[in-house]
Protein backbone atom coordinates (compact mmCIF):
# COMPACT_ATOMS: atom_id res chain seq x y z
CA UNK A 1 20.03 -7.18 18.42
CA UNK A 2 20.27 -3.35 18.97
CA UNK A 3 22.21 -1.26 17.23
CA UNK A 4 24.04 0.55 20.17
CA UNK A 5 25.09 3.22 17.44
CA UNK A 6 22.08 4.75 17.36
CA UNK A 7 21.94 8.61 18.10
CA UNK A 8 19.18 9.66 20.10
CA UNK A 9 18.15 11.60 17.04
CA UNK A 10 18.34 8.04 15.05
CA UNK A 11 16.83 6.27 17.24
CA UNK A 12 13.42 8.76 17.17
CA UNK A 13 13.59 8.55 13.46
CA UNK A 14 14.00 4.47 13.62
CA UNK A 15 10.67 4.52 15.81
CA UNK A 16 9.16 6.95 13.46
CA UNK A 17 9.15 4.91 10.71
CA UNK A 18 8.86 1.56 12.41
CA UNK A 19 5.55 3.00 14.04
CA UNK A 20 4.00 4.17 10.38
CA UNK A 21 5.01 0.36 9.25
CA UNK A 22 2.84 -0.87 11.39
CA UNK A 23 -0.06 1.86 11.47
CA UNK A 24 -3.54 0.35 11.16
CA UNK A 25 -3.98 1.60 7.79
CA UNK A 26 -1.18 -0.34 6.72
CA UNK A 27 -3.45 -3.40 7.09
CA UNK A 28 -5.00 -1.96 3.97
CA UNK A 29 -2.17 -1.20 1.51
CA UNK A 30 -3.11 -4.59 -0.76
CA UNK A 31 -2.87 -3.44 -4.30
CA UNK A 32 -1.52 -4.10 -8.01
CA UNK A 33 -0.39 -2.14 -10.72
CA UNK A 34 0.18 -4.17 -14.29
CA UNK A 35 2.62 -7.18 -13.47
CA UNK A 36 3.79 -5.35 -9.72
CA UNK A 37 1.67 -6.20 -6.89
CA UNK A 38 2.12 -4.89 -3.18
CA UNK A 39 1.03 -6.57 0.35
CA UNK A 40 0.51 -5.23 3.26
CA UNK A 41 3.26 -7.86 4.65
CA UNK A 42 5.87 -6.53 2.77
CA UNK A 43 5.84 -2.99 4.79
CA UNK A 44 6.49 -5.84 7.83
CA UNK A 45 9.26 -7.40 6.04
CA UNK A 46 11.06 -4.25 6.13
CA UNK A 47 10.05 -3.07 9.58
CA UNK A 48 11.83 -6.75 10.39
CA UNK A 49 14.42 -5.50 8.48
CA UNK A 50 14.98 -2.23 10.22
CA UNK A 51 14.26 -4.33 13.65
CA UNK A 52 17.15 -6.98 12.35
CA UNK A 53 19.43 -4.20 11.11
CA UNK A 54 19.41 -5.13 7.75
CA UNK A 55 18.15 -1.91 6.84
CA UNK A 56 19.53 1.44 9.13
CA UNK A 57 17.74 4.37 10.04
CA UNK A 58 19.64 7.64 9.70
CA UNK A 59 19.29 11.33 10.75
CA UNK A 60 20.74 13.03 7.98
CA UNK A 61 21.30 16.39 8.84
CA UNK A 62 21.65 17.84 5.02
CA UNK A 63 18.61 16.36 4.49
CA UNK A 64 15.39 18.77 3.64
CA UNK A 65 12.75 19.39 5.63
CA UNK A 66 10.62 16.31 5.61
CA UNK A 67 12.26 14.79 2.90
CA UNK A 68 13.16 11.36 3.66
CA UNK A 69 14.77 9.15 1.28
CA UNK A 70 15.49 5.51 1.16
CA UNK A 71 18.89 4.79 -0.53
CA UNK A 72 18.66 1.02 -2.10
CA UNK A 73 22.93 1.54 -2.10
CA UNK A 74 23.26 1.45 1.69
CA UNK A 75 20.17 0.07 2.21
CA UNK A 76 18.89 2.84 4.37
CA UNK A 77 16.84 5.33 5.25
CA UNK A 78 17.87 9.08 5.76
CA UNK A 79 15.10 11.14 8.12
CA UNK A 80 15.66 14.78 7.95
CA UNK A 81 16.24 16.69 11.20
CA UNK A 82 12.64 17.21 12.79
CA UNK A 83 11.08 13.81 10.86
CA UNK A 84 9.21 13.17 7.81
CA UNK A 85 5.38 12.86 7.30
CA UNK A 86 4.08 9.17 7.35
CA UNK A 87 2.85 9.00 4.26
CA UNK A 88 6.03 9.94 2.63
CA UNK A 89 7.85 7.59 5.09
CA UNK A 90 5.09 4.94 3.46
CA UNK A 91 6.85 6.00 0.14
CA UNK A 92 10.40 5.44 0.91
CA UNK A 93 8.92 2.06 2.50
CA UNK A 94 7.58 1.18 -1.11
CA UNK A 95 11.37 1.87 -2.52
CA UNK A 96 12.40 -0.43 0.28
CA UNK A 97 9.72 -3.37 -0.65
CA UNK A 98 11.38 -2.82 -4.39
CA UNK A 99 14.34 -3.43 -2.63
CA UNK A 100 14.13 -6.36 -0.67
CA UNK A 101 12.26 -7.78 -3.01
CA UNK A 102 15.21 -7.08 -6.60
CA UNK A 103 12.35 -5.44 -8.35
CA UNK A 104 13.98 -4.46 -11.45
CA UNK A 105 12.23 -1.20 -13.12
CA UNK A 106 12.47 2.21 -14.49
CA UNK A 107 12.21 5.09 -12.86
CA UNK A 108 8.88 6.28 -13.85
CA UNK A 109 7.66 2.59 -12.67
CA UNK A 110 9.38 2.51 -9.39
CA UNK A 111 8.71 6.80 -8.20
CA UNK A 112 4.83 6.30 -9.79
CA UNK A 113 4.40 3.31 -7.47
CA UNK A 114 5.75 4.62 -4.62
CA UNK A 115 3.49 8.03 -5.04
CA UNK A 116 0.26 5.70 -5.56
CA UNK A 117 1.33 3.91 -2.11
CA UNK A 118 1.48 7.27 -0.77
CA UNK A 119 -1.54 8.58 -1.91
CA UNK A 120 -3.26 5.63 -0.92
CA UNK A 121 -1.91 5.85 2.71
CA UNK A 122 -2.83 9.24 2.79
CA UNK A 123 -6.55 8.40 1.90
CA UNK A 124 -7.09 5.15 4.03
CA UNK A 125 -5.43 7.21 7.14
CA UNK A 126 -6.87 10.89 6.78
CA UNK A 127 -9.49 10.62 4.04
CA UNK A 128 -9.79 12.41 0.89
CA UNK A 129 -7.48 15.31 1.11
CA UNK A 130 -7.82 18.75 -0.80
CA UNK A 131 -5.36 19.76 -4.15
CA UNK A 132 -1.77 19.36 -3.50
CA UNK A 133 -0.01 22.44 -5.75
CA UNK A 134 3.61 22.09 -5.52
CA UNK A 135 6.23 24.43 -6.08
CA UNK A 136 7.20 26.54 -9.55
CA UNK A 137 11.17 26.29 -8.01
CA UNK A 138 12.32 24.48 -10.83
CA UNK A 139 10.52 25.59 -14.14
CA UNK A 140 7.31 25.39 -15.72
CA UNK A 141 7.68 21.93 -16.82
CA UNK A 142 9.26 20.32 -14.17
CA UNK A 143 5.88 21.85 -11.87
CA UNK A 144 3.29 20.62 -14.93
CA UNK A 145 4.92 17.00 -14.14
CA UNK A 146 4.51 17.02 -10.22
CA UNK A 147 1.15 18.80 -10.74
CA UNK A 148 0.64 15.51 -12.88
CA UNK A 149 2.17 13.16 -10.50
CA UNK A 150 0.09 14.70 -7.67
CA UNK A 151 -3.00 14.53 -9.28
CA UNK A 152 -3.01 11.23 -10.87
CA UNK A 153 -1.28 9.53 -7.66
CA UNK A 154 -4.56 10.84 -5.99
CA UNK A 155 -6.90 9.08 -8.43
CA UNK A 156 -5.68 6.22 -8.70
CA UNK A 157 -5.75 5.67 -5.18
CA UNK A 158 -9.49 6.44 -5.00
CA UNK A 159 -9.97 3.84 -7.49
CA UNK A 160 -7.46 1.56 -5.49
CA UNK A 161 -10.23 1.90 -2.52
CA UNK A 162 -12.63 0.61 -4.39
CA UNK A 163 -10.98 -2.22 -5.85
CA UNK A 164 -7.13 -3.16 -5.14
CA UNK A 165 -6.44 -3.81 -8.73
CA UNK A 166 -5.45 -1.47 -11.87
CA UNK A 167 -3.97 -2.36 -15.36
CA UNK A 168 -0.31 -0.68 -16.09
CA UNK A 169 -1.95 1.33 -19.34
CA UNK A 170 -4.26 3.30 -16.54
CA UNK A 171 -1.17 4.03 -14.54
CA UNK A 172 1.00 5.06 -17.48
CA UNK A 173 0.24 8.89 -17.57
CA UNK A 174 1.55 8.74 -13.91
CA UNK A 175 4.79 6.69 -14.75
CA UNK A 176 5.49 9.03 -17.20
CA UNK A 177 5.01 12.32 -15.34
CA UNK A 178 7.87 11.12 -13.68
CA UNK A 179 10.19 12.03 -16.37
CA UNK A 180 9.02 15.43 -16.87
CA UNK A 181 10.71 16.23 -13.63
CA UNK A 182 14.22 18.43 -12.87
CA UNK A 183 14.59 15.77 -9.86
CA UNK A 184 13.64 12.19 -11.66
CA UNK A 185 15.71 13.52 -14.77
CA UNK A 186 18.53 13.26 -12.61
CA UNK A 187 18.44 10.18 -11.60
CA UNK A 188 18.76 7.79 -14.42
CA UNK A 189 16.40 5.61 -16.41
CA UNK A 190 16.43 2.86 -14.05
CA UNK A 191 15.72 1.94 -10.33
CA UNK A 192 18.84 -0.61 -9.71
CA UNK A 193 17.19 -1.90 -6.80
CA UNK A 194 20.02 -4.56 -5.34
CA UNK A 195 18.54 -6.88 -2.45
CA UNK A 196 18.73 -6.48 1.14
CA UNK A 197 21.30 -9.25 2.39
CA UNK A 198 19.13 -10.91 5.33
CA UNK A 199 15.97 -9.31 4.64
């Protein structure tokens, strides 16, 4: 059932991310970390979702510039004004999958595996890709840990082309680049991802 709701603005954003769910490189995002493994039917369980209104898609208009976020509280996501870039909507998606699905993790766990789907994306769709350097905004730490996050996201997703398996121990460093950050720091140990009634 439509939601009648909708925005024009939301509805764009809805077909934004509904159309990256179901991109052909999603076919390929098959892959395990440690214990977690991720299929490429889960990204479909939450299109459904989005298609069944279990999860909403939101304009937010605070939000920043191609930031999108999914928010496992209102089971949603927010779309900046203007969109987000696929492979970060493929991100949120991976928060979404953690949702549906009551994965119960840390922070480091749950932001490290949602960077490796993104990197991954972001190979299988557009090939290798050149040095991401983010910004020094928020201290020299804080940029040594998303220079880290960056970076090892990256590699492990070459290796995940190869072979759609790694142990946790290789993916450590990444989890715990997380923490180094002002913005993960923030945010609590834990990822209290709830369920998606329906979903």
């Amino acid at each position: 059932m439509p939601d009648w709701t909708l925005t024009p603005n939301d509805l764009a954003a809805r077909n934004a991310v509904l159309a990256t769910l179901r991109d052909p490189a999603i076919k390929r995002m098959g892959f395990g970390v440690g214990s977690i493994l991720i299929f490429p039917f889960d990204y479909e369980r939450v299109a459904k979702a989005i298609e069944g209104n279990e999860i909403s898609v939101r304009v937010d208009p605070k939000g920043s510039a191609h930031m999108a976020i999914y928010d496992y509280a209102s089971n949603s996501f927010k779309i900046p004004p203007g969109g987000s870039n696929p492979d970060l909507l493929v991100h949120e998606a991976t928060h979404a999958i953690f949702d549906i699905r009551k994965i119960a993790t840390g922070t480091g766990v749950s932001e490290g595996m949602a960077y490796i789907a993104q990197a991954l994306f972001q190979r299988i769709k557009f090939g290798p890709q050149a040095r991401y350097v983010p910004a020094m905004d928020q201290g020299l730490i804080s940029f040594m840990g998303w220079q880290m996050i960056f970076d090892l996201s990256r590699a492990l997703a070459e290796v995940l082309i190869k072979t759609p398996y790694i142990t946790r121990d290789r993916a450590e460093p990444l989890f715990n680049a997380v923490g180094m950050t002002v913005t993960y720091l923030g945010q609590g140990p834990n990822a209290n991802y709830n369920g998606v009634p329906g979903a």
